[in-house]
C-alpha atoms as a PDB file:
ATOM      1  CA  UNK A   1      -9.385 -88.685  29.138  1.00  0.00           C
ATOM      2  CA  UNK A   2      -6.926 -88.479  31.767  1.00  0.00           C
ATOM      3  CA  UNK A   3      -6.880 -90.734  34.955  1.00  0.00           C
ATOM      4  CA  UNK A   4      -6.237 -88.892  38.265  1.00  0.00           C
ATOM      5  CA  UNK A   5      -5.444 -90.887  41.498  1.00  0.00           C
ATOM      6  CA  UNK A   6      -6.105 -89.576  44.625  1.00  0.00           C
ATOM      7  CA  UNK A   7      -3.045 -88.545  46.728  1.00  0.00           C
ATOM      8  CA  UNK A   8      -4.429 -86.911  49.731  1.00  0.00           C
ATOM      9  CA  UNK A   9      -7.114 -84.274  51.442  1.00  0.00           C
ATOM     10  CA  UNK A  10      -5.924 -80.847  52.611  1.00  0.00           C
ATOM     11  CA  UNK A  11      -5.801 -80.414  56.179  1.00  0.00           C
ATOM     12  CA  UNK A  12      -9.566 -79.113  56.658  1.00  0.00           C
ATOM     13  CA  UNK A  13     -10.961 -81.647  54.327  1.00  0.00           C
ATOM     14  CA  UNK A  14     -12.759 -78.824  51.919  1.00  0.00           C
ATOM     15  CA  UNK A  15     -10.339 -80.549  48.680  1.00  0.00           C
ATOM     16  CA  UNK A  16      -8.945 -83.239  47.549  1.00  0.00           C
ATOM     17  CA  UNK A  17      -5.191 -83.825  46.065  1.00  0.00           C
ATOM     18  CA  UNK A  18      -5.231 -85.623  42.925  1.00  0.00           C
ATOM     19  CA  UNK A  19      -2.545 -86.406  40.553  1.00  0.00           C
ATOM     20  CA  UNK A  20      -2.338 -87.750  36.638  1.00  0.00           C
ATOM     21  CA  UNK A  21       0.161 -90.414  35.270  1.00  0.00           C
ATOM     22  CA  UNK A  22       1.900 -87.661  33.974  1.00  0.00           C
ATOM     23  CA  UNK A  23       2.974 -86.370  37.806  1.00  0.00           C
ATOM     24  CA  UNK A  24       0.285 -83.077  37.424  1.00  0.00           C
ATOM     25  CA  UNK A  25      -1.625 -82.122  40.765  1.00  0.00           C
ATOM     26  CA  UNK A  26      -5.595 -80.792  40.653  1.00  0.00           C
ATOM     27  CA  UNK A  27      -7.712 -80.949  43.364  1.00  0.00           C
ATOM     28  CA  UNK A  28     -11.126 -81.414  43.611  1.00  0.00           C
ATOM     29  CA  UNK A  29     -13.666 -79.409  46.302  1.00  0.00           C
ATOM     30  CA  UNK A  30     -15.886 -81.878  48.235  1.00  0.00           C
ATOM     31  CA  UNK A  31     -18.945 -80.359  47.965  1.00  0.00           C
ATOM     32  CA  UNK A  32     -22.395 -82.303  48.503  1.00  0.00           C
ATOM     33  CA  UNK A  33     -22.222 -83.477  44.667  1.00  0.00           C
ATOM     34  CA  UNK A  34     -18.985 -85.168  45.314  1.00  0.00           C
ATOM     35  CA  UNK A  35     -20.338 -86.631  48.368  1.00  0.00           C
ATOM     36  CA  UNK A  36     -23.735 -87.944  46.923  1.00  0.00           C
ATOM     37  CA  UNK A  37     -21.596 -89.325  43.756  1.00  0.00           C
ATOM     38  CA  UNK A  38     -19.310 -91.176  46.533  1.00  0.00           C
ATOM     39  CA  UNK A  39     -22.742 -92.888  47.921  1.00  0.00           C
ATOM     40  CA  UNK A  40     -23.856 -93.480  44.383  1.00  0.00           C
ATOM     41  CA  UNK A  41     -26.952 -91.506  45.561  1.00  0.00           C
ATOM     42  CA  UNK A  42     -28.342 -90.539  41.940  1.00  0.00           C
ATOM     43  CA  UNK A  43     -31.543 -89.054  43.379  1.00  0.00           C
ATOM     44  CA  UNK A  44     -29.594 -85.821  45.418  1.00  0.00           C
ATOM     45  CA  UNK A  45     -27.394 -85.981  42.775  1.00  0.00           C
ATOM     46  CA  UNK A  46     -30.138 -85.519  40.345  1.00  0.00           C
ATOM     47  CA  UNK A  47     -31.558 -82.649  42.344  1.00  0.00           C
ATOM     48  CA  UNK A  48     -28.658 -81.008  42.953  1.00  0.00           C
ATOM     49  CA  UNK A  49     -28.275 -80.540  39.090  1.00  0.00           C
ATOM     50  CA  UNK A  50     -31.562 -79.283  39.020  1.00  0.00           C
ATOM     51  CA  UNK A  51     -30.887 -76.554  41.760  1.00  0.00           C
ATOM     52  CA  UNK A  52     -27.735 -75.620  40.181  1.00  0.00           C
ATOM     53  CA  UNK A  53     -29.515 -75.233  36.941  1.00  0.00           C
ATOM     54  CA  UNK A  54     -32.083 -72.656  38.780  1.00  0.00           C
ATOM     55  CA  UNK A  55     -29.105 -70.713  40.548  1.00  0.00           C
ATOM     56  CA  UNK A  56     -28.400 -69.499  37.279  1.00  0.00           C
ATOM     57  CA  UNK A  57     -30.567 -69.303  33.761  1.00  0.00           C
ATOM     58  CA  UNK A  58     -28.763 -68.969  30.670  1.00  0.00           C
ATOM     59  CA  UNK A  59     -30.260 -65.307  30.247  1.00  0.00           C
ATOM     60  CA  UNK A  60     -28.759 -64.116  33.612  1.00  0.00           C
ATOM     61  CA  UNK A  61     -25.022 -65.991  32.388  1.00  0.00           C
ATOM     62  CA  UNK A  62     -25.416 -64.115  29.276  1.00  0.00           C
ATOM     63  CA  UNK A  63     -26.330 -60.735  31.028  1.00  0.00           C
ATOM     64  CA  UNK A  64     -23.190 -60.932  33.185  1.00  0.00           C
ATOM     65  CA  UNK A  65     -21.021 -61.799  29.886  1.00  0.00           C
ATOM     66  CA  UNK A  66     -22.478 -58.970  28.586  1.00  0.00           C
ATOM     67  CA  UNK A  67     -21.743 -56.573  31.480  1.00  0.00           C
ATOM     68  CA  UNK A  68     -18.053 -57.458  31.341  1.00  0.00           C
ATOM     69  CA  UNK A  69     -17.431 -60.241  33.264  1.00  0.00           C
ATOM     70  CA  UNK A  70     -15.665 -63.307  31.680  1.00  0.00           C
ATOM     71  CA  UNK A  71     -16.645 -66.935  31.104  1.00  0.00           C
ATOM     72  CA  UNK A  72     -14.442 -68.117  34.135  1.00  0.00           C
ATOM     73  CA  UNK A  73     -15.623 -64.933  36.498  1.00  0.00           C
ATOM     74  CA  UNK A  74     -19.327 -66.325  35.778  1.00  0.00           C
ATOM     75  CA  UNK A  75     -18.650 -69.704  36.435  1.00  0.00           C
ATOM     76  CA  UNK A  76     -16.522 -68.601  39.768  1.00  0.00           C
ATOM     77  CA  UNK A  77     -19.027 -66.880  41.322  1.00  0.00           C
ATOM     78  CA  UNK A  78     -21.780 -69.027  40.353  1.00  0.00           C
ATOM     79  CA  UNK A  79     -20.271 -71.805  41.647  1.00  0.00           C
ATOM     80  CA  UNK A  80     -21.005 -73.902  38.472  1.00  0.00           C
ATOM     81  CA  UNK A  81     -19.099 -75.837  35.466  1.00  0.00           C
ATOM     82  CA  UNK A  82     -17.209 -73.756  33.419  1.00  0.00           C
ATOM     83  CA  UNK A  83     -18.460 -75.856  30.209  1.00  0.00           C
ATOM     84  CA  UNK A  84     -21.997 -74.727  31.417  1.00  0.00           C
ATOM     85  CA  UNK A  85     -21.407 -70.535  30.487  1.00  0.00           C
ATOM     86  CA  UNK A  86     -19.238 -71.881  27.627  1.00  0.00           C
ATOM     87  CA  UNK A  87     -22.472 -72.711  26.007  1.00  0.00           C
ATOM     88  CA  UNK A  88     -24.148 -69.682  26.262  1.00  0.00           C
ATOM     89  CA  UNK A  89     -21.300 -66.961  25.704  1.00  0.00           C
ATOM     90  CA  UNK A  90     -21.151 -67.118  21.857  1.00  0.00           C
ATOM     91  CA  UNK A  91     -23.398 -64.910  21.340  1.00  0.00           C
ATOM     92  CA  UNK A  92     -22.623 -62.110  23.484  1.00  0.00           C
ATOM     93  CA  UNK A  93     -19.134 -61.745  22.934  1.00  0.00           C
ATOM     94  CA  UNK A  94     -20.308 -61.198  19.096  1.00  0.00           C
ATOM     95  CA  UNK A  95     -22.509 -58.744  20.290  1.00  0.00           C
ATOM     96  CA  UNK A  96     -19.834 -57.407  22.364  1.00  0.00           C
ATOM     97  CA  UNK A  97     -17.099 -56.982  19.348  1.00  0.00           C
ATOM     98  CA  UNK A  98     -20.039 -55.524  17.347  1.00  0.00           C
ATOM     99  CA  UNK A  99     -20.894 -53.065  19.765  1.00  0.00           C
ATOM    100  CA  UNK A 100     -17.072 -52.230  19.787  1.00  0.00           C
ATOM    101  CA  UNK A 101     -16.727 -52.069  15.844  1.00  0.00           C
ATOM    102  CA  UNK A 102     -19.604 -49.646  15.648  1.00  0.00           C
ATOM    103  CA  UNK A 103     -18.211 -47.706  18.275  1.00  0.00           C
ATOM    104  CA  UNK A 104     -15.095 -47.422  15.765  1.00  0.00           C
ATOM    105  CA  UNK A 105     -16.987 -46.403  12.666  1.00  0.00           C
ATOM    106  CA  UNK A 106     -18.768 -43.619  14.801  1.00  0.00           C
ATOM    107  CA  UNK A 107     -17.526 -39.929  14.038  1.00  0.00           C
ATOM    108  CA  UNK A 108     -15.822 -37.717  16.962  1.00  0.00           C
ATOM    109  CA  UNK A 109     -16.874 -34.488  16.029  1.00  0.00           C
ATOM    110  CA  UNK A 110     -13.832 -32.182  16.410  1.00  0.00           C
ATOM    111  CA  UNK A 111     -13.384 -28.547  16.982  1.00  0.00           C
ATOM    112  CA  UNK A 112     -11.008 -28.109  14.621  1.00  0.00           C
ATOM    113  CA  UNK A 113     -12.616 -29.676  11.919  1.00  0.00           C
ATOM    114  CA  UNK A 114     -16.189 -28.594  12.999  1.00  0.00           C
ATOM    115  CA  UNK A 115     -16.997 -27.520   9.284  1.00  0.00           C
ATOM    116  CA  UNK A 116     -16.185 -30.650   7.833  1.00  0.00           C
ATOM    117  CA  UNK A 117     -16.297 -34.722   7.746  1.00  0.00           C
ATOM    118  CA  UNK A 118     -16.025 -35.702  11.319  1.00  0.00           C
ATOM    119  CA  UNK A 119     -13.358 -37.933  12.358  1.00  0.00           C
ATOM    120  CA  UNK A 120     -14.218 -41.706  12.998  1.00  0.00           C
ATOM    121  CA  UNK A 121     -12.816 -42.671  16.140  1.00  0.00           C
ATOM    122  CA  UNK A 122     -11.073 -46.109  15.097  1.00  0.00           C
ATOM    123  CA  UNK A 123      -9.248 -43.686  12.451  1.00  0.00           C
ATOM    124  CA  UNK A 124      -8.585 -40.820  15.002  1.00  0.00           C
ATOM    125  CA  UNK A 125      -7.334 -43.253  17.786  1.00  0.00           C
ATOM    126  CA  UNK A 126      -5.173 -45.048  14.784  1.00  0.00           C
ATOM    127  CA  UNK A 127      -3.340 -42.047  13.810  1.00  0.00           C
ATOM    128  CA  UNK A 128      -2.393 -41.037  17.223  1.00  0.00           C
ATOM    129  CA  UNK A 129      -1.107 -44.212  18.186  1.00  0.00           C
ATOM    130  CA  UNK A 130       0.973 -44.047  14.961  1.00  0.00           C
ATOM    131  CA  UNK A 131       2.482 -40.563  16.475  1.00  0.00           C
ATOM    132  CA  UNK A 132       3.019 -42.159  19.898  1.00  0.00           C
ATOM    133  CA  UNK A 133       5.083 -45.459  17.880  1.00  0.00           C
ATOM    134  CA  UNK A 134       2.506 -47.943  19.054  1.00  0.00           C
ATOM    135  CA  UNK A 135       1.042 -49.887  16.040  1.00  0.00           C
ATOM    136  CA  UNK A 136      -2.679 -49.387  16.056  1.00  0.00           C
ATOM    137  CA  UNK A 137      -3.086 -52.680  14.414  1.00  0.00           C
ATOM    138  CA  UNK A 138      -2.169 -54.760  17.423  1.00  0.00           C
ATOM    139  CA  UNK A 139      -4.141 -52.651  19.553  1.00  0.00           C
ATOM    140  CA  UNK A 140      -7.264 -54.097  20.947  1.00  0.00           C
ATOM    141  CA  UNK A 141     -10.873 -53.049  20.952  1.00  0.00           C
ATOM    142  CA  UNK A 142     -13.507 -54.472  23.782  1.00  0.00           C
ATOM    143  CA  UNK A 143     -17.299 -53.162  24.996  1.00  0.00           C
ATOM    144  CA  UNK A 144     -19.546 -54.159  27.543  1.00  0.00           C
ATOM    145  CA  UNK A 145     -22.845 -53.257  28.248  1.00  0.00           C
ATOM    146  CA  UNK A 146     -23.372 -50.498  30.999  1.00  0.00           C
ATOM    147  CA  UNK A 147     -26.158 -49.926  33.433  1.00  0.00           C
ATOM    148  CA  UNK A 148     -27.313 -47.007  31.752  1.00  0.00           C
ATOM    149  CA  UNK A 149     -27.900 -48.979  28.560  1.00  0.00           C
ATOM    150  CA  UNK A 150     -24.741 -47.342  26.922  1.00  0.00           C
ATOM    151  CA  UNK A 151     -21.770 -49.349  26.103  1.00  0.00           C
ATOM    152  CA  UNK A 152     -18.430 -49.154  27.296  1.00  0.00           C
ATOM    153  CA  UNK A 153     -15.269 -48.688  24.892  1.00  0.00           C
ATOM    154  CA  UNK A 154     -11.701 -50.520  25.723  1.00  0.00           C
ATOM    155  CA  UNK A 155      -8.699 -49.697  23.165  1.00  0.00           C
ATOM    156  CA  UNK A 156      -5.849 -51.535  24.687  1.00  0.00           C
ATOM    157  CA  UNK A 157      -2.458 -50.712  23.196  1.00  0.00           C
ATOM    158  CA  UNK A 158       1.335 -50.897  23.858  1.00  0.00           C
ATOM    159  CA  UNK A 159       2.829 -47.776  24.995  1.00  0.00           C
ATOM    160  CA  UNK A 160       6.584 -48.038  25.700  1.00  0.00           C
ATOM    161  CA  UNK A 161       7.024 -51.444  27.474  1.00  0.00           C
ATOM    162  CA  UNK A 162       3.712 -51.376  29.417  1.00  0.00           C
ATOM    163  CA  UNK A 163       0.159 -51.680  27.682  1.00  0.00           C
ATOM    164  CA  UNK A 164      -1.980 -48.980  28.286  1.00  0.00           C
ATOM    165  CA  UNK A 165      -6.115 -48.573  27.792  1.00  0.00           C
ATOM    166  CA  UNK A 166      -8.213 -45.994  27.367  1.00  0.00           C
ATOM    167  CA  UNK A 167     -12.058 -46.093  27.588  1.00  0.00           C
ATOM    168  CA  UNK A 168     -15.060 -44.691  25.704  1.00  0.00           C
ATOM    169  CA  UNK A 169     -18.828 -44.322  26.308  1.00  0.00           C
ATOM    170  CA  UNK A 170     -20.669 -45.206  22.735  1.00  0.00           C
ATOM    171  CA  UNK A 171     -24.760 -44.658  22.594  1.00  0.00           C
ATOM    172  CA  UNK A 172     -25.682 -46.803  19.670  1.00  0.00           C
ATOM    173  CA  UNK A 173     -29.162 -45.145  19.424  1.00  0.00           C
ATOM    174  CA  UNK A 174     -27.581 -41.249  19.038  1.00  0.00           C
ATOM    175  CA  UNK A 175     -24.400 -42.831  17.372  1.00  0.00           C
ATOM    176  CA  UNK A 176     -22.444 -40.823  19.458  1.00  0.00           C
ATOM    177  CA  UNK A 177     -19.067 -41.329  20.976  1.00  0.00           C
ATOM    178  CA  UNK A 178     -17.127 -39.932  24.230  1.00  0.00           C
ATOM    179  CA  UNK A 179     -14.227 -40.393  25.993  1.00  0.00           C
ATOM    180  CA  UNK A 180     -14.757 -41.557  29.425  1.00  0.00           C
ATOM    181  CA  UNK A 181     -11.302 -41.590  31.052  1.00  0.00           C
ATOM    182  CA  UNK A 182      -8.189 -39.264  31.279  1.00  0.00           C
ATOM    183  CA  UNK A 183      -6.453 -41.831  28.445  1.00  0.00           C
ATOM    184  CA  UNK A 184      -9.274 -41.188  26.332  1.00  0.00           C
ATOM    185  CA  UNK A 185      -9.445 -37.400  26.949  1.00  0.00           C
ATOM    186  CA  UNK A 186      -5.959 -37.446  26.125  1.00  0.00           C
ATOM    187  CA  UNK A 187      -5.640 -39.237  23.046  1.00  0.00           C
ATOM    188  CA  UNK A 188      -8.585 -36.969  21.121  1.00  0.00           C
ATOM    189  CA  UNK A 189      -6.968 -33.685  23.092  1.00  0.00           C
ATOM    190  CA  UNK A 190      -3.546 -34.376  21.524  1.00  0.00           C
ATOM    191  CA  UNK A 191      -4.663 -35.218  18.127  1.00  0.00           C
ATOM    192  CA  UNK A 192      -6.762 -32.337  18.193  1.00  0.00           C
ATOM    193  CA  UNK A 193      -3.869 -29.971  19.502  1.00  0.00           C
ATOM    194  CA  UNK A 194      -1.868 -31.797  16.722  1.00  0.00           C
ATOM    195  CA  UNK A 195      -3.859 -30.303  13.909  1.00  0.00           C
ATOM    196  CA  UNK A 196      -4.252 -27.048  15.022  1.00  0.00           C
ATOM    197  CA  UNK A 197      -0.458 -26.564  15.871  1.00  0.00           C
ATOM    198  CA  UNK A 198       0.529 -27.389  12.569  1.00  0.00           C
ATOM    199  CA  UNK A 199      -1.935 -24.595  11.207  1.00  0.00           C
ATOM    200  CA  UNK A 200      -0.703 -21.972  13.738  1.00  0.00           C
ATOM    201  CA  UNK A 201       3.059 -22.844  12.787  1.00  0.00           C
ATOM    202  CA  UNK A 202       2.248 -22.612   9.182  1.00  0.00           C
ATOM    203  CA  UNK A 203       1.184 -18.578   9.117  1.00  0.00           C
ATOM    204  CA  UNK A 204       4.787 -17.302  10.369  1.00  0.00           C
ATOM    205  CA  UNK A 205       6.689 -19.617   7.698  1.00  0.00           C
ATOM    206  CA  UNK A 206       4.367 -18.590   4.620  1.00  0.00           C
ATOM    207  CA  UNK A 207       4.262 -14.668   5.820  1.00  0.00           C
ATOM    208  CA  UNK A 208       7.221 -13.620   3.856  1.00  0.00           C
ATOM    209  CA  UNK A 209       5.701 -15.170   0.980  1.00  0.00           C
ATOM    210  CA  UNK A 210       2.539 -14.409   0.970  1.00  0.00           C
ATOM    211  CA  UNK A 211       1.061 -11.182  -0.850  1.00  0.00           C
ATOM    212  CA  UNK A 212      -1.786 -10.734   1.024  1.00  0.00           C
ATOM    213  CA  UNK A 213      -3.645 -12.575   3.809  1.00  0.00           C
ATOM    214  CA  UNK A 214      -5.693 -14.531   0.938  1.00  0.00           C
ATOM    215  CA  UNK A 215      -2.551 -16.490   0.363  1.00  0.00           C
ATOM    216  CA  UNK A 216      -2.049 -17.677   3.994  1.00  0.00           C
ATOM    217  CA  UNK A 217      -6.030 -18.503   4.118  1.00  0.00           C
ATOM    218  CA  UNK A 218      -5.488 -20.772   0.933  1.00  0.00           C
ATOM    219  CA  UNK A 219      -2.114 -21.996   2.567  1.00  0.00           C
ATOM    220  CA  UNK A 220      -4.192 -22.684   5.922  1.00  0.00           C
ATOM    221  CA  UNK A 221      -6.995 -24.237   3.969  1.00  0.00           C
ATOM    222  CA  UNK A 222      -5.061 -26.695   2.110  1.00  0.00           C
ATOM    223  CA  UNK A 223      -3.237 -27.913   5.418  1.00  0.00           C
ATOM    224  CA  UNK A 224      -6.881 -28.355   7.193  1.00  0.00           C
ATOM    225  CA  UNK A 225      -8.285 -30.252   3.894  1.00  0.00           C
ATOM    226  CA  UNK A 226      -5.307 -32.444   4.142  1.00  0.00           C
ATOM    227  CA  UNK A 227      -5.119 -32.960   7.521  1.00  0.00           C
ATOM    228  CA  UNK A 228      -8.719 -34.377   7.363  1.00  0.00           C
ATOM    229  CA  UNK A 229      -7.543 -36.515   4.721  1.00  0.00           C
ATOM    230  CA  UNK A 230      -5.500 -38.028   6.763  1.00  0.00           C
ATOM    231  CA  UNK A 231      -7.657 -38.935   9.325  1.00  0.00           C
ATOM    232  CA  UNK A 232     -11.406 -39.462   7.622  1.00  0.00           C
ATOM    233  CA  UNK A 233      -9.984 -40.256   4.222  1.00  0.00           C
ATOM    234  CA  UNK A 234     -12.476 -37.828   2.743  1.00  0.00           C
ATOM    235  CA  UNK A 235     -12.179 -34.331   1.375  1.00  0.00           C
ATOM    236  CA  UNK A 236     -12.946 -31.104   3.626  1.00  0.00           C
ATOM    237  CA  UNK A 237     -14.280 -28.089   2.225  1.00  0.00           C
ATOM    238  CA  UNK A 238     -13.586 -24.876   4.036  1.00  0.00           C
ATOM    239  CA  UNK A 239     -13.805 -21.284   2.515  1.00  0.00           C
ATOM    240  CA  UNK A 240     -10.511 -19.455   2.946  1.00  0.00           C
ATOM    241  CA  UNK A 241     -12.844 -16.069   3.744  1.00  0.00           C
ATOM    242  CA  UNK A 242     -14.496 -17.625   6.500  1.00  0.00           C
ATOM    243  CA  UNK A 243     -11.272 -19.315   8.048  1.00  0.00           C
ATOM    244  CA  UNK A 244      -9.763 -16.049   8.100  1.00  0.00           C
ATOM    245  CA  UNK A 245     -13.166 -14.384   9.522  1.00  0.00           C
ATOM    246  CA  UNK A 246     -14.001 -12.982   6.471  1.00  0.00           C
ATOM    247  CA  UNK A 247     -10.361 -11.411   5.118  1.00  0.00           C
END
């Protein structure tokens, strides 16, 4: 434990100026706990703790911690020992990096690949961030509980030389998944528009080839099947008749 010395008060007496042997500065607010410790008056100090303990139960610290805000925001506005939410935080930020693992494992349905495996949207969001040259596995995932009982998605990821995030709405009960900013909308939109360019640019190329319009539907079918193999990992199974309406 360090020992601090005190160096001086600022000008309107709310801190004090402390320094360690090692020549670093804190200060210290006098607040009515500092002032009671000074007269070695146990009893206010005693019910001071006490009152500090009822500003704040460990249920509300962890309901803020779950709404978003940070160890150090809670203590800040509480006006309480940071040490004090440490205790209590554990919990919640597991719940928190659950909540935002589920929301990974959840399926996007697509309209491109409506007729098959849906897309999960840690995999979909991975393979776009591939395309864009950010690596998906430094990118970070975070959730916090909204008001409406829903949770709140955060994928934050480099993007040139900036980081960039883009937010989700998850409902754990529906398992359903949304994007909830123009990032978000982006991301899905350009993955989606990915797939379904390459299909459109593959009819001209096999025309030539092609016999009859069964040959581009098996050509088109193959390059959805493998397309969702890319991003779900499973197999899709489309008939060529029906992507063709009916040829």
């Amino acid at each position: 434990m360090q020992e601090l010395r005190l160096v001086s008060a600022t000008d309107d007496g709310a801190k004090l100026l402390l320094r360690s042997g090692d020549g670093s500065d804190f200060t210290l607010v006098v607040d009515e706990r500092l002032r009671a410790a000074v007269r070695g008056d146990r009893v206010r100090m005693g019910q001071l703790e006490i009152a500090m303990d009822l500003s704040l139960r460990p249920r509300d610290i962890q309901a803020r911690i779950r709404a978003g805000e940070s160890a150090e925001q809670v203590a800040e506005a509480a006006k309480i020992p940071l040490d004090r939410v440490r205790r209590y935080e554990g919990p919640v930020l597991a719940e928190r990096e659950h909540m935002a693992s589920m929301a990974r494992r959840t399926a996007v349905r697509d309209p491109v690949l409506a007729d098959g495996p849906a897309p999960l949207l840690g995999d979909l969001i991975g393979l776009r961030l591939r395309d864009l040259g950010s690596d998906p596995d430094i990118a970070t995932w975070d959730s916090w509980r909204r008001d409406d009982g829903r949770w709140q998605i955060q994928v934050a990821y480099r993007h040139g030389d900036a980081t960039a995030k883009a937010e989700f709405v998850f409902d754990p009960t529906r398992r359903s998944v949304a994007a909830d900013d123009d990032n978000a909308r982006r991301l899905l939109a350009e993955q989606r528009a990915k797939t379904a360019e390459a299909v459109v640019a593959l009819v001209p190329r096999l025309s030539p080839y092609a016999t009859d319009a069964t040959d581009v539907a098996d050509a088109v079918v193959w390059l959805l099947s493998h397309r969702a193999r890319q991003v779900t990992g499973r197999e899709l199974v489309v008939d060529a008749g029906q992507t063709l309406g009916g040829a």
